[in-house]
N, C-alpha and C. Protein backbone atom coordinates (compact mmCIF):
# COMPACT_ATOMS: atom_id res chain seq x y z
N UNK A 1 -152.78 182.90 -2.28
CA UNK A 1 -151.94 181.94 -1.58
C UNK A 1 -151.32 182.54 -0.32
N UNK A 2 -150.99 184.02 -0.39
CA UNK A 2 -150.29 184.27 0.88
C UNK A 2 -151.44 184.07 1.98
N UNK A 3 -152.73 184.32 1.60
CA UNK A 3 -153.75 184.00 2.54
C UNK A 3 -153.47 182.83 3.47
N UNK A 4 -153.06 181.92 2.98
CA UNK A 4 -153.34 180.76 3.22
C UNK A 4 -151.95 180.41 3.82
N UNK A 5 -150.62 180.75 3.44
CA UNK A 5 -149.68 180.99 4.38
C UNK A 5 -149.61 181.44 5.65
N UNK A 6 -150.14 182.63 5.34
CA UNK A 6 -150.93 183.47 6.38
C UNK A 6 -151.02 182.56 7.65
N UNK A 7 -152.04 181.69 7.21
CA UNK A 7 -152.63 180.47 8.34
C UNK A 7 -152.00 179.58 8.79
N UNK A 8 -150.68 179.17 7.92
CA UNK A 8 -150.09 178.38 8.41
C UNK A 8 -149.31 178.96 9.65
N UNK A 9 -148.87 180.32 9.06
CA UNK A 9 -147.39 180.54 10.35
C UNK A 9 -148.61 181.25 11.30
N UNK A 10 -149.62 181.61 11.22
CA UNK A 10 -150.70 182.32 12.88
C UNK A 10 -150.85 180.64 13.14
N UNK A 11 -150.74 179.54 12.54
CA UNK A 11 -151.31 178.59 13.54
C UNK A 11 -149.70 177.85 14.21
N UNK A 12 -148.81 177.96 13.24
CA UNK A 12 -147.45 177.51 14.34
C UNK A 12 -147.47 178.34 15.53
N UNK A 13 -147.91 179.91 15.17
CA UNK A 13 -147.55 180.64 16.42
C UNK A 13 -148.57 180.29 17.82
N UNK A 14 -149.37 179.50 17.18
CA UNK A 14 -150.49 179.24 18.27
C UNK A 14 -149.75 178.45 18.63
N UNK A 15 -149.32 177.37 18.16
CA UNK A 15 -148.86 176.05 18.28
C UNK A 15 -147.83 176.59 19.89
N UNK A 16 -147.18 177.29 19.74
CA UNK A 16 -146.15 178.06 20.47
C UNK A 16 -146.64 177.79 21.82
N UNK A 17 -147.63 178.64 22.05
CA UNK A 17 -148.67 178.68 23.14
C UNK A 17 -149.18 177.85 23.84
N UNK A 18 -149.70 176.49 23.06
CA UNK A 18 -150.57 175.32 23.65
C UNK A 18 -149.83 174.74 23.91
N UNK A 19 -148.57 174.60 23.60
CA UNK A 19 -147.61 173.37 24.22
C UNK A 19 -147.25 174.02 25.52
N UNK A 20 -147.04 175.71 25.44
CA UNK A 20 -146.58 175.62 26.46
C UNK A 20 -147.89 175.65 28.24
N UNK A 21 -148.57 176.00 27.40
CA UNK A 21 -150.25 175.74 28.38
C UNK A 21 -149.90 174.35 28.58
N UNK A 22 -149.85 173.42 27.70
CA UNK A 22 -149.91 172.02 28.38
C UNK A 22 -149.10 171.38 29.17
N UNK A 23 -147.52 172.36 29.25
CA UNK A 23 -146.55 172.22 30.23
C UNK A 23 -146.91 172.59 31.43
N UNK A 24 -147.69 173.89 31.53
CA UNK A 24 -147.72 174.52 32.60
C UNK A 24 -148.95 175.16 33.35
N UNK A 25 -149.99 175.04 32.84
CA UNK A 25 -151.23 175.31 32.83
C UNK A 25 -151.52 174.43 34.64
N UNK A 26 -152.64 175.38 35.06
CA UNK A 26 -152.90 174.75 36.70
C UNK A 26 -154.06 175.33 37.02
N UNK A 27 -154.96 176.00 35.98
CA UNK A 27 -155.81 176.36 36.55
C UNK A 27 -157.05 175.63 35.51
N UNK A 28 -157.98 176.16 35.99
CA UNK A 28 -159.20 175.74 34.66
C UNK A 28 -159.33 176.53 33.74
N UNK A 29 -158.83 177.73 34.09
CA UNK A 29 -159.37 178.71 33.22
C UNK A 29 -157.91 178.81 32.14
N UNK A 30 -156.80 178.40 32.34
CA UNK A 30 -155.27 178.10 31.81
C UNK A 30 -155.41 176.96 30.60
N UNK A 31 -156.40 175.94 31.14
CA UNK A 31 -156.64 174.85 30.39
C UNK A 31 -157.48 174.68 29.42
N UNK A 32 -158.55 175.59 29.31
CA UNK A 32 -159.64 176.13 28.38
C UNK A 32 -158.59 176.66 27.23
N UNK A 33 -158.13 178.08 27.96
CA UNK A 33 -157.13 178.73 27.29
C UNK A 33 -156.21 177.82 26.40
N UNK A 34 -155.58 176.32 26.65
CA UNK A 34 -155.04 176.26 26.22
C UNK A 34 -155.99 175.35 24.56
N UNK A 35 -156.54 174.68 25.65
CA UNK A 35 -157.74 173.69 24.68
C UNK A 35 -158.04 174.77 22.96
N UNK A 36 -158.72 176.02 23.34
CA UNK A 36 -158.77 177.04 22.85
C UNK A 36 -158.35 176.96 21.78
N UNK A 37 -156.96 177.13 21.89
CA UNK A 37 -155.65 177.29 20.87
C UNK A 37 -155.25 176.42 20.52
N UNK A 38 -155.59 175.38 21.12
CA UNK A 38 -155.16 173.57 19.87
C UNK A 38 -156.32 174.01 18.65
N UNK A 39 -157.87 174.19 19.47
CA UNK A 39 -158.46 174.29 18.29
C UNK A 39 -158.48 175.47 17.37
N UNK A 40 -158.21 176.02 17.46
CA UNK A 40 -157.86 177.22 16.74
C UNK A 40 -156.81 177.19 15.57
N UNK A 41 -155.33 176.92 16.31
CA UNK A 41 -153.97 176.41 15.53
C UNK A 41 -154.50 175.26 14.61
N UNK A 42 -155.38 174.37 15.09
CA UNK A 42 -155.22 172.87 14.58
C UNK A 42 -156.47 173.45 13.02
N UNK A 43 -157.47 174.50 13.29
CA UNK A 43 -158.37 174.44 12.06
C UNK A 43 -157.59 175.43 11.24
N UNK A 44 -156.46 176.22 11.66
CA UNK A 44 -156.27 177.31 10.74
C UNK A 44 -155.26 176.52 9.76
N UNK A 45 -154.40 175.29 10.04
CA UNK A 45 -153.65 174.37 9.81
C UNK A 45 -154.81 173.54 8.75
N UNK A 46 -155.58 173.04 9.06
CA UNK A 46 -156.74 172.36 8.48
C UNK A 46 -157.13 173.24 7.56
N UNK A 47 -157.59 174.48 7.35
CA UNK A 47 -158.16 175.34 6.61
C UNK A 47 -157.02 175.56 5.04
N UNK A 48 -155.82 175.70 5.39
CA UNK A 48 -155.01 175.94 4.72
C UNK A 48 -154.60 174.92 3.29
N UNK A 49 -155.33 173.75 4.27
CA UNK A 49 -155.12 172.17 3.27
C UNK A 49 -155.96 172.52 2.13
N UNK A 50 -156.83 173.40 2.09
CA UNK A 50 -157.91 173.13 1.03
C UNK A 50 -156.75 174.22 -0.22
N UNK A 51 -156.25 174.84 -0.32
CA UNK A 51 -155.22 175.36 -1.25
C UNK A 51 -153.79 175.09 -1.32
N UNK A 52 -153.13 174.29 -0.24
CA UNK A 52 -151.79 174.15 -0.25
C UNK A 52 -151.32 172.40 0.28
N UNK A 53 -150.47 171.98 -0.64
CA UNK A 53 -150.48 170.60 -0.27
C UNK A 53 -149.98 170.27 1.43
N UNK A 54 -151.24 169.22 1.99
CA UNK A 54 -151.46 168.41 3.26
C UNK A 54 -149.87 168.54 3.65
N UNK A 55 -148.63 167.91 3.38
CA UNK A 55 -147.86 167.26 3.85
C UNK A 55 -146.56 168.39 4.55
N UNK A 56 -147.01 169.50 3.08
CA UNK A 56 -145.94 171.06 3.29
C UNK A 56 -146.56 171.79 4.16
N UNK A 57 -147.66 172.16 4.03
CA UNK A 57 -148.59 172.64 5.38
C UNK A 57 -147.97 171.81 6.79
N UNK A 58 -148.09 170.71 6.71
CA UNK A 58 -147.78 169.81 8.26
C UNK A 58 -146.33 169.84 8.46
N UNK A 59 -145.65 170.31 7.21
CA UNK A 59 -144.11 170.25 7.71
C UNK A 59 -143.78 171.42 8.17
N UNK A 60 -144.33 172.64 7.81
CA UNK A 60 -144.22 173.92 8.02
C UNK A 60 -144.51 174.16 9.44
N UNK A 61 -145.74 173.86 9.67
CA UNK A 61 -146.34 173.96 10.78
C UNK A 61 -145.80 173.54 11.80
N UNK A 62 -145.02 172.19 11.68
CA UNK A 62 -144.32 171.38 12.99
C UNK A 62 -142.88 172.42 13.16
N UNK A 63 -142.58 172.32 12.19
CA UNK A 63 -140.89 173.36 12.04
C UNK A 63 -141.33 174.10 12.67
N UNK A 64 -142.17 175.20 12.35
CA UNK A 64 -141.88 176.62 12.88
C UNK A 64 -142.32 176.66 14.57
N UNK A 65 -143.51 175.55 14.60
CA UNK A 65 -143.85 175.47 16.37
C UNK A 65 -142.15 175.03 16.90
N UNK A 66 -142.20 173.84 15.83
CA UNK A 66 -140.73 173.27 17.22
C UNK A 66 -139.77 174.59 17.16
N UNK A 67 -139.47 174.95 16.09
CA UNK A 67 -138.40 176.18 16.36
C UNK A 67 -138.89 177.11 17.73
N UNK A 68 -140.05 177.65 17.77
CA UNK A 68 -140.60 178.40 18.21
C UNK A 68 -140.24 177.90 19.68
N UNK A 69 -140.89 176.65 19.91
CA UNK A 69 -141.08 176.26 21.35
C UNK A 69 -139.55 175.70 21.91
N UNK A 70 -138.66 175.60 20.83
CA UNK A 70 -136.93 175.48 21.59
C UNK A 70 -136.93 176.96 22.04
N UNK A 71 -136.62 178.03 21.30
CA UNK A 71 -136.45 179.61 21.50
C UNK A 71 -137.30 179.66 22.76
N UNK A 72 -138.66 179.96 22.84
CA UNK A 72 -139.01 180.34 23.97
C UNK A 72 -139.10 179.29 25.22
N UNK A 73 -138.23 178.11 25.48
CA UNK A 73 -138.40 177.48 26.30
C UNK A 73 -136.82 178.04 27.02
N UNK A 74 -136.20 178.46 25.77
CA UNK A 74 -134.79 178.81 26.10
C UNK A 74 -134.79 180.19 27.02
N UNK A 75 -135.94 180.58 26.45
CA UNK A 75 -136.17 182.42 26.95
C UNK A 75 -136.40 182.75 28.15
N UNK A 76 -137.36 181.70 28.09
CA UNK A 76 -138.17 181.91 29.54
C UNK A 76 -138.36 181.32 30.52
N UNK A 77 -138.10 179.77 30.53
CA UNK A 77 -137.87 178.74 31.04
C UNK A 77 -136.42 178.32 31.23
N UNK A 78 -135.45 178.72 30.85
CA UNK A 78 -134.17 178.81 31.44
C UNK A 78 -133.37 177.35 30.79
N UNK A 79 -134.05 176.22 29.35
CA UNK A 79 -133.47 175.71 28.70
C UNK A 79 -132.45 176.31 28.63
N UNK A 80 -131.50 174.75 28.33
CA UNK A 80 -130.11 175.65 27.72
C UNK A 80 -130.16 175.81 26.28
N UNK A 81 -129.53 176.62 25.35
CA UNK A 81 -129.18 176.62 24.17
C UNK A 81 -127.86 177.09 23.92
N UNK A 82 -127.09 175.94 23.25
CA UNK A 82 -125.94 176.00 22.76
C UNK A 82 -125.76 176.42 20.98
N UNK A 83 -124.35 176.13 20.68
CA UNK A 83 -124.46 176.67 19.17
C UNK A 83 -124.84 175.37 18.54
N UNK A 84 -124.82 174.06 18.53
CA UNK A 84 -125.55 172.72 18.30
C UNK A 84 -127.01 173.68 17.83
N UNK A 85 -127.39 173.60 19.08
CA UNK A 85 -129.02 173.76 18.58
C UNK A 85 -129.23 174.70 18.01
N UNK A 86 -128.60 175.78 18.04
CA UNK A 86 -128.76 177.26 17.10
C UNK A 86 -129.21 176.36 15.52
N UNK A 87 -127.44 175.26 15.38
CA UNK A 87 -127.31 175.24 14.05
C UNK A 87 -128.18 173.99 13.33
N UNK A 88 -128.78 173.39 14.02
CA UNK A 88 -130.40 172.16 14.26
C UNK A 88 -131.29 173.41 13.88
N UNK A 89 -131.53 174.55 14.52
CA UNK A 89 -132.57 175.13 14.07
C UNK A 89 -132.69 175.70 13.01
N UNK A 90 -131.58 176.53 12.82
CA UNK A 90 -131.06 176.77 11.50
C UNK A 90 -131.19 176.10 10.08
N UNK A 91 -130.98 175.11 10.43
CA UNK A 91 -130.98 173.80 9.38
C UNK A 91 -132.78 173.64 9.39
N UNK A 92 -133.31 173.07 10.37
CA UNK A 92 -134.97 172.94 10.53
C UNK A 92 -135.48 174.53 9.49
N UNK A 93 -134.94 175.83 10.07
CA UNK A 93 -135.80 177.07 9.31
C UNK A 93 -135.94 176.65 7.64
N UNK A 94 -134.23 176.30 7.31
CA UNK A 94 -134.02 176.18 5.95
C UNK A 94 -134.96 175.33 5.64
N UNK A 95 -134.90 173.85 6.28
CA UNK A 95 -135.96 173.25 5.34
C UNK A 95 -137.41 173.21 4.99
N UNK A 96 -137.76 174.14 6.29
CA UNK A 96 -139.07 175.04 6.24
C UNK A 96 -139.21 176.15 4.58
N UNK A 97 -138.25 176.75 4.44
CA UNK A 97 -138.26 177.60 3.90
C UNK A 97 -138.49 177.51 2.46
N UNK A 98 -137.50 175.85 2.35
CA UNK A 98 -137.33 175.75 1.05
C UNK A 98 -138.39 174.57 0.43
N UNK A 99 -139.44 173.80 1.79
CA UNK A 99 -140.56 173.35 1.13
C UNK A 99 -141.37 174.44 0.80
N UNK A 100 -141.32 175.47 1.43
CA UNK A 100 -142.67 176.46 0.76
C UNK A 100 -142.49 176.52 -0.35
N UNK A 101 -141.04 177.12 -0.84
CA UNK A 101 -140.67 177.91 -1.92
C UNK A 101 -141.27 176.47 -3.19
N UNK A 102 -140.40 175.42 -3.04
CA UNK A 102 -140.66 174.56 -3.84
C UNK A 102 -142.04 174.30 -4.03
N UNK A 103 -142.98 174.23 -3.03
CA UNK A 103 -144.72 174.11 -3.30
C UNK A 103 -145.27 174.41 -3.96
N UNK A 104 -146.09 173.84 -5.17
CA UNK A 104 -147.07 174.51 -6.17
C UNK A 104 -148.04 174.83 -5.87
N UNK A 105 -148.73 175.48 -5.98
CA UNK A 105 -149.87 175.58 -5.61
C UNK A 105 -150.99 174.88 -5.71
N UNK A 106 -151.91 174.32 -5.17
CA UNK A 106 -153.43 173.41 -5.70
C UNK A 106 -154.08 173.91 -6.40
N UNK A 107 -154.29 173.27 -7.83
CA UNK A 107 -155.98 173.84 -8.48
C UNK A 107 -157.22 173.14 -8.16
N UNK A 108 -157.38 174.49 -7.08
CA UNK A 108 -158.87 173.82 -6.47
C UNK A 108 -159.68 174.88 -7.37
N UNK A 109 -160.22 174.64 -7.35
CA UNK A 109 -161.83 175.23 -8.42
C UNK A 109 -162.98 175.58 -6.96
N UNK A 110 -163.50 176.85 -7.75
CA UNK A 110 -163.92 177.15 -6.24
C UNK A 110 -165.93 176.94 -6.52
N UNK A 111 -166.51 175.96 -5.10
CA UNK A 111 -167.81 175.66 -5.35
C UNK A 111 -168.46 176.16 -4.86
N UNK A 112 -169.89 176.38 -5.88
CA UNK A 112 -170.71 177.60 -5.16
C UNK A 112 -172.15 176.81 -5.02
């Protein structure tokens, strides 16, 4: 199962990336790059469904990009962040945290 966690948080962290390619991207070769990493984020997200339920996977995944993409929009892009949004994100990590924990695992049976 951590495998498959694994995939979820490398594909939020992609997630990170392509939004911000699709903000800012101007070249062709920026836009590939970003194309790239939708598909990439979007199958490792997809891949993960086959052992961990669809809905905790998609909640995980959105949390940790949006967390991700407030922080580095704040970082680097000169967003503001106040203690509001600290404590929005805060709140978003938790409920990230505590669908994993609660998640059972799938009995998938494996086909050969």
């Amino acid at each position: 199962m951590k495998k498959e966690w694994l995939k979820v948080v490398t594909a939020a962290m992609l997630e990170i990336f392509w939004v911000i390619g699709l903000t800012h991207s101007t070249t062709l070769f920026q836009w590939g790059l970003t194309i790239l990493l939708i598909i990439i984020s979007n199958g490792l997200m997809i891949s993960a469904t086959s052992k961990l339920p669809t809905g905790t996977v998609y909640a995980v995944f959105v949390g940790l990009g949006t967390v991700g993409i407030v922080l580095s929009d704040a970082l680097f892009f000169g967003a503001t962040l106040n203690w509001l949004k600290l404590l929005l994100i805060l709140l978003l990590v938790s409920g990230v945290v505590g669908l994993k924990l609660l998640t059972p695992e799938k009995n998938v049976t494996e086909e050969k």
